[in-house]
N, C-alpha and C. Protein backbone atom coordinates (compact mmCIF):
# COMPACT_ATOMS: atom_id res chain seq x y z
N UNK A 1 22.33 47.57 -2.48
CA UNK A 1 22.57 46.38 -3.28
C UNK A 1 21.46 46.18 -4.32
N UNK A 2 20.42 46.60 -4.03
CA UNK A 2 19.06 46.46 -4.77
C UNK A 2 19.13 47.21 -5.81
N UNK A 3 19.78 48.21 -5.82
CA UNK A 3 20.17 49.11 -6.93
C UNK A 3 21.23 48.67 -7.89
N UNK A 4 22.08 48.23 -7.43
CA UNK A 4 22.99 47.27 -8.36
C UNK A 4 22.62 46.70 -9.04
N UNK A 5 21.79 45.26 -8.45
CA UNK A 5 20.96 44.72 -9.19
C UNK A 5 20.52 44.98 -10.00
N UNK A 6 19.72 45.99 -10.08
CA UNK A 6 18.75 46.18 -10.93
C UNK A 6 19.78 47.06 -12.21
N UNK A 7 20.33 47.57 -11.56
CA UNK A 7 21.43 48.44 -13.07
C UNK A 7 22.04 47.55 -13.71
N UNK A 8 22.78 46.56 -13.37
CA UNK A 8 23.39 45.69 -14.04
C UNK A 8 22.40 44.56 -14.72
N UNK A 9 21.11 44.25 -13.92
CA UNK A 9 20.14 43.88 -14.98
C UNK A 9 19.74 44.16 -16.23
N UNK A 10 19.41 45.90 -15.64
CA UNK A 10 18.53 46.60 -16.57
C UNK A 10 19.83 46.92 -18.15
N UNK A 11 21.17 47.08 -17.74
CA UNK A 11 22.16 47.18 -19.03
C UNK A 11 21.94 45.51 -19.71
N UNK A 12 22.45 44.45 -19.05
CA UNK A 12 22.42 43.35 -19.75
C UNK A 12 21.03 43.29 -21.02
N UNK A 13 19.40 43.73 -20.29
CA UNK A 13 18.40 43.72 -20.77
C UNK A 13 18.40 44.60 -22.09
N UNK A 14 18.83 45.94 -21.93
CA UNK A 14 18.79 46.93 -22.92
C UNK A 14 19.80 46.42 -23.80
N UNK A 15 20.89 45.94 -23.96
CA UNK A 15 21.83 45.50 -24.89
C UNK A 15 20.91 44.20 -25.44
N UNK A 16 19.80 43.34 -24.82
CA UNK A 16 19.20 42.52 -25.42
C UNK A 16 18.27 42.91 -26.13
N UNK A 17 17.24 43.57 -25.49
CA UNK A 17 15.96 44.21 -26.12
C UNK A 17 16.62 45.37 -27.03
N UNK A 18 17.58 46.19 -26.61
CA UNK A 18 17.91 47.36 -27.87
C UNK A 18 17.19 48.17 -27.64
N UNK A 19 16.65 48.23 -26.66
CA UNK A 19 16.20 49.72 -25.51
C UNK A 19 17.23 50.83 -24.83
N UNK A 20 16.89 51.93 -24.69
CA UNK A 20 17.58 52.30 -23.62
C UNK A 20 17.45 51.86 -22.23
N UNK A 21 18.93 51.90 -21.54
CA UNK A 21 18.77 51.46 -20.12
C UNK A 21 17.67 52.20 -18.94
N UNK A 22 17.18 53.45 -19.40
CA UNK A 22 16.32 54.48 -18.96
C UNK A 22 14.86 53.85 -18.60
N UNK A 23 14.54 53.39 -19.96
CA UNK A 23 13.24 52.76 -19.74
C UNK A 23 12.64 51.79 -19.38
N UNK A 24 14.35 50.60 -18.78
CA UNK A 24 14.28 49.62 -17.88
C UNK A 24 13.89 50.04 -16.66
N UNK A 25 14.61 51.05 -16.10
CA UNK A 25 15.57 51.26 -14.70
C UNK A 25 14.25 52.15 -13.90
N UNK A 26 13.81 52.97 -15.01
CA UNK A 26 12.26 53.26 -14.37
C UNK A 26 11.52 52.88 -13.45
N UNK A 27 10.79 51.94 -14.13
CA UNK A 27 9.69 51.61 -13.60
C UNK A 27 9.89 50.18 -12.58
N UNK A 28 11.62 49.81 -13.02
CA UNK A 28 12.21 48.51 -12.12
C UNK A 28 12.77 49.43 -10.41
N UNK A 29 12.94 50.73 -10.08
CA UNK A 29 12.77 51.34 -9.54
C UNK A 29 12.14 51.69 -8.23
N UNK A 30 11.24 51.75 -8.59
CA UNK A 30 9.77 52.05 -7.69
C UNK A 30 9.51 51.37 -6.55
N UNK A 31 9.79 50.15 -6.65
CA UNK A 31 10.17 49.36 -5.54
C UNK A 31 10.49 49.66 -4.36
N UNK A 32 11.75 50.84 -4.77
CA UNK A 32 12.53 50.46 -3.85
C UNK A 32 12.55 52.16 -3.15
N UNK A 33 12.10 53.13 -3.68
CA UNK A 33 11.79 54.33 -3.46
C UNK A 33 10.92 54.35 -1.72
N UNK A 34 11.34 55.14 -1.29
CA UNK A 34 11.16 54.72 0.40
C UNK A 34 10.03 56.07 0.57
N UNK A 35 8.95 55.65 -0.29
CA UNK A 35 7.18 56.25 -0.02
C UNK A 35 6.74 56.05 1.60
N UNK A 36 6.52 55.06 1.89
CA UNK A 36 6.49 55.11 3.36
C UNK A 36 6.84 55.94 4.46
N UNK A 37 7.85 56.02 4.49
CA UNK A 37 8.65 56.94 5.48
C UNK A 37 8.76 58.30 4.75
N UNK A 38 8.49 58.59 3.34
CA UNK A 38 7.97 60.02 2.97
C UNK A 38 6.67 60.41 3.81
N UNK A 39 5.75 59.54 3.20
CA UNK A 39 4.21 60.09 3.97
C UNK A 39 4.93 60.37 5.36
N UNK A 40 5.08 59.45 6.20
CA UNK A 40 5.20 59.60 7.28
C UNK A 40 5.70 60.78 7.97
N UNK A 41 6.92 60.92 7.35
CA UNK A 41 7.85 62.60 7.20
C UNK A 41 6.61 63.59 7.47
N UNK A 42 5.86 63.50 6.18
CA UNK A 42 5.15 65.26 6.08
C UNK A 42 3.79 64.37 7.04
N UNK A 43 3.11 63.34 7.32
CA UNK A 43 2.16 63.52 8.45
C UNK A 43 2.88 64.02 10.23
N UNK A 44 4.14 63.23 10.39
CA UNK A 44 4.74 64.09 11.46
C UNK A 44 4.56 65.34 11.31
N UNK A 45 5.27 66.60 10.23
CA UNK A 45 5.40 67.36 9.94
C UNK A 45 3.98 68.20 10.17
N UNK A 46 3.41 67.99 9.66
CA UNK A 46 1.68 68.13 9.51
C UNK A 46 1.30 68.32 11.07
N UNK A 47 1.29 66.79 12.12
CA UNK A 47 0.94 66.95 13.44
C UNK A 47 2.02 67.59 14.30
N UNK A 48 2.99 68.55 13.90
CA UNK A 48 3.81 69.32 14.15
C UNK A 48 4.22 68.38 15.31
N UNK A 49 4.95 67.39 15.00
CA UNK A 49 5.89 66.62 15.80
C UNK A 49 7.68 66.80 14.57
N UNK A 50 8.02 67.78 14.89
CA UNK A 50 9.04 67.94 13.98
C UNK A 50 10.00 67.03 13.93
N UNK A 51 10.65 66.20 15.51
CA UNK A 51 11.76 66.23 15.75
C UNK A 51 11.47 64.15 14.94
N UNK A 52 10.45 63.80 15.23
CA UNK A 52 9.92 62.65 14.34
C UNK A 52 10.00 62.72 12.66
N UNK A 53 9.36 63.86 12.36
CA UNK A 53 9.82 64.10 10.83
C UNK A 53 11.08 64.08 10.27
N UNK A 54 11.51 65.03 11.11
CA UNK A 54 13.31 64.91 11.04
C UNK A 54 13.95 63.58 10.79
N UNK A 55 13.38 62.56 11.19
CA UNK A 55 14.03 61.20 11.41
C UNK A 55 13.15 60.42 10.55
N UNK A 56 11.90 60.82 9.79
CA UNK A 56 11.98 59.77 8.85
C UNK A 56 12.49 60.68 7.35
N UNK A 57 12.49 61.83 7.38
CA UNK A 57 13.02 62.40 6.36
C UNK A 57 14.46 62.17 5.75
N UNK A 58 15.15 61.88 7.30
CA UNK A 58 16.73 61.39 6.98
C UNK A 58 16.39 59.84 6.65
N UNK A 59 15.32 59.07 6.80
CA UNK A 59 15.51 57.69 6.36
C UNK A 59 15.36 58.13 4.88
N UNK A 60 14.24 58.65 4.85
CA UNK A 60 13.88 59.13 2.80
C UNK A 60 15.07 59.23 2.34
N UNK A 61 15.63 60.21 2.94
CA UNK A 61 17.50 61.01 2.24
C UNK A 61 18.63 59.78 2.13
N UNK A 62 18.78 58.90 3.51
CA UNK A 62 19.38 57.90 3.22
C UNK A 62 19.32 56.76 2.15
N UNK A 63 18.08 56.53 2.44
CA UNK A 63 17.60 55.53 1.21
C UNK A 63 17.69 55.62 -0.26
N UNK A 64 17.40 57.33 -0.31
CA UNK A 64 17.68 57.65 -1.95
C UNK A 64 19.02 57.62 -2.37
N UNK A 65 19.45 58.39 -1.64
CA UNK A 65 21.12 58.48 -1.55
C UNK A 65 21.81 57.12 -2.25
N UNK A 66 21.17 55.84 -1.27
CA UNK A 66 21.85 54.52 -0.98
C UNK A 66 21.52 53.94 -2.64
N UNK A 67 19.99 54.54 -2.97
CA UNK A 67 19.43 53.89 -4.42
C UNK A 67 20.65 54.72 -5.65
N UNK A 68 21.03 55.68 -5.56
CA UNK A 68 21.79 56.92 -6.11
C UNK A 68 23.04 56.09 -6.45
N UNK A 69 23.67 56.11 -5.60
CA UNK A 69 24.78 55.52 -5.02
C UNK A 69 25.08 54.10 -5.85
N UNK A 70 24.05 53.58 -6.01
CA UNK A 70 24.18 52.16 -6.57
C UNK A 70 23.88 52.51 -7.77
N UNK A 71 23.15 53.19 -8.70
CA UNK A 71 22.89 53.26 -9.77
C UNK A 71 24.30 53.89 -10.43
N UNK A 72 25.10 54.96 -9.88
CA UNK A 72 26.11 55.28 -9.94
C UNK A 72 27.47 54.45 -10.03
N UNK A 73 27.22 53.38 -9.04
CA UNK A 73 28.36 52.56 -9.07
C UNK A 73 28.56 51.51 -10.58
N UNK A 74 27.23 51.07 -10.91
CA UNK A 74 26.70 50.39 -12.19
C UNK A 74 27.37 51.57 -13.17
N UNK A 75 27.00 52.13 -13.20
CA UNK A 75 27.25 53.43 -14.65
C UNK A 75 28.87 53.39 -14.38
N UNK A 76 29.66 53.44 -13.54
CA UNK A 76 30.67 53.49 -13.06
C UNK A 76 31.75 52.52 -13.56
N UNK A 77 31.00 51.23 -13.36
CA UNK A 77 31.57 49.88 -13.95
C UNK A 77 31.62 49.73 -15.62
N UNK A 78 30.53 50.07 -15.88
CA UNK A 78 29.68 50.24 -17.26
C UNK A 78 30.86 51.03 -18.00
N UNK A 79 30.97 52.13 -18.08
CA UNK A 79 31.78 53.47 -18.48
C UNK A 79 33.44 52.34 -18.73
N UNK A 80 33.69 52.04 -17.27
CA UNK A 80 35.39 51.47 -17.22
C UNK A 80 35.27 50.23 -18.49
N UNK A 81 34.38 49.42 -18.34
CA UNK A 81 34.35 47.87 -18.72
C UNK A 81 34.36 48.57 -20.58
N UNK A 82 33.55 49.37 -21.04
CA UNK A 82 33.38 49.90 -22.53
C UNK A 82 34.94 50.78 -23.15
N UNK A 83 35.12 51.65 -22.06
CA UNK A 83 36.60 51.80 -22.14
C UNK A 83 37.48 50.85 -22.51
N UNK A 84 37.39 49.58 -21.73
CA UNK A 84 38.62 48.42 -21.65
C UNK A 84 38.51 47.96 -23.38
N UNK A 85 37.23 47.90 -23.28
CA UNK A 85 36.90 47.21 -24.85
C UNK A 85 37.16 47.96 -25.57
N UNK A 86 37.23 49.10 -25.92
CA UNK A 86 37.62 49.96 -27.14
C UNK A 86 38.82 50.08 -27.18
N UNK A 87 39.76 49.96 -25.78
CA UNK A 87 41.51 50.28 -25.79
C UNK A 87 42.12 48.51 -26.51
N UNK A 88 41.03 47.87 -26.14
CA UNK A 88 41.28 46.57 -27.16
C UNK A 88 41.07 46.38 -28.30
N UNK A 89 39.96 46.71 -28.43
CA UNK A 89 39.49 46.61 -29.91
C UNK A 89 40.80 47.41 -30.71
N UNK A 90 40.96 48.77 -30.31
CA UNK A 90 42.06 49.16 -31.10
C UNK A 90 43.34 48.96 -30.93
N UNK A 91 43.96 48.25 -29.94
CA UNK A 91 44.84 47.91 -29.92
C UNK A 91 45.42 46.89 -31.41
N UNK A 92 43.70 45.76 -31.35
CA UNK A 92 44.14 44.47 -32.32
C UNK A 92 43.71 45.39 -33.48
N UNK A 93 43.01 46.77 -34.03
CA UNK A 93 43.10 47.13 -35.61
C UNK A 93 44.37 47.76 -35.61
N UNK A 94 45.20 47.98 -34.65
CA UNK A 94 46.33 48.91 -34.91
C UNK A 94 47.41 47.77 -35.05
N UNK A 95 47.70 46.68 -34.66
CA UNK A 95 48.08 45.19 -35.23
C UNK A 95 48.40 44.81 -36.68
């Protein structure tokens, strides 16, 4: 959901500022990037407790996935909603 957020922020913002959505979505990001349970991954890994690494590595994978996933769904909406507007727009110059 945090990823949503922030995509559908970061478009509203860039259509204001006249940025790309890229250089919002960046650094609004970071947040939410699951560093924690990376370290953790490769110090398991490291004190050769594998079967622990294993399980925060799938939290890392889930989490990105979940951030992925949402940024995707935004671009998703984005893409349909610009579509709708152009099959309108030309609908009323072909009028």
């Amino acid at each position: 959901m945090g990823s949503v957020v922030i995509g559908l922020i970061c478009i509203f913002l860039s259509r204001k500022l006249r940025l790309p959505v890229i250089t919002l979505n960046t650094p609004a990001i970071v947040p939410l990037v699951p560093g924690g349970a990376a370290y953790m991954a490769v110090r398991s890994v490291v004190e050769e407790n594998y079967i622990e690494g294993a399980n925060y590595m799938m939290d890392v994978l889930w989490t990105a996935g979940a951030i992925v996933l949402g940024f995707m769904v935004v671009k998703l909406i984005e893409n349909e909603t610009k579509a709708r507007r152009l099959k309108k727009m030309e609908k009323a110059m072909n009028k």
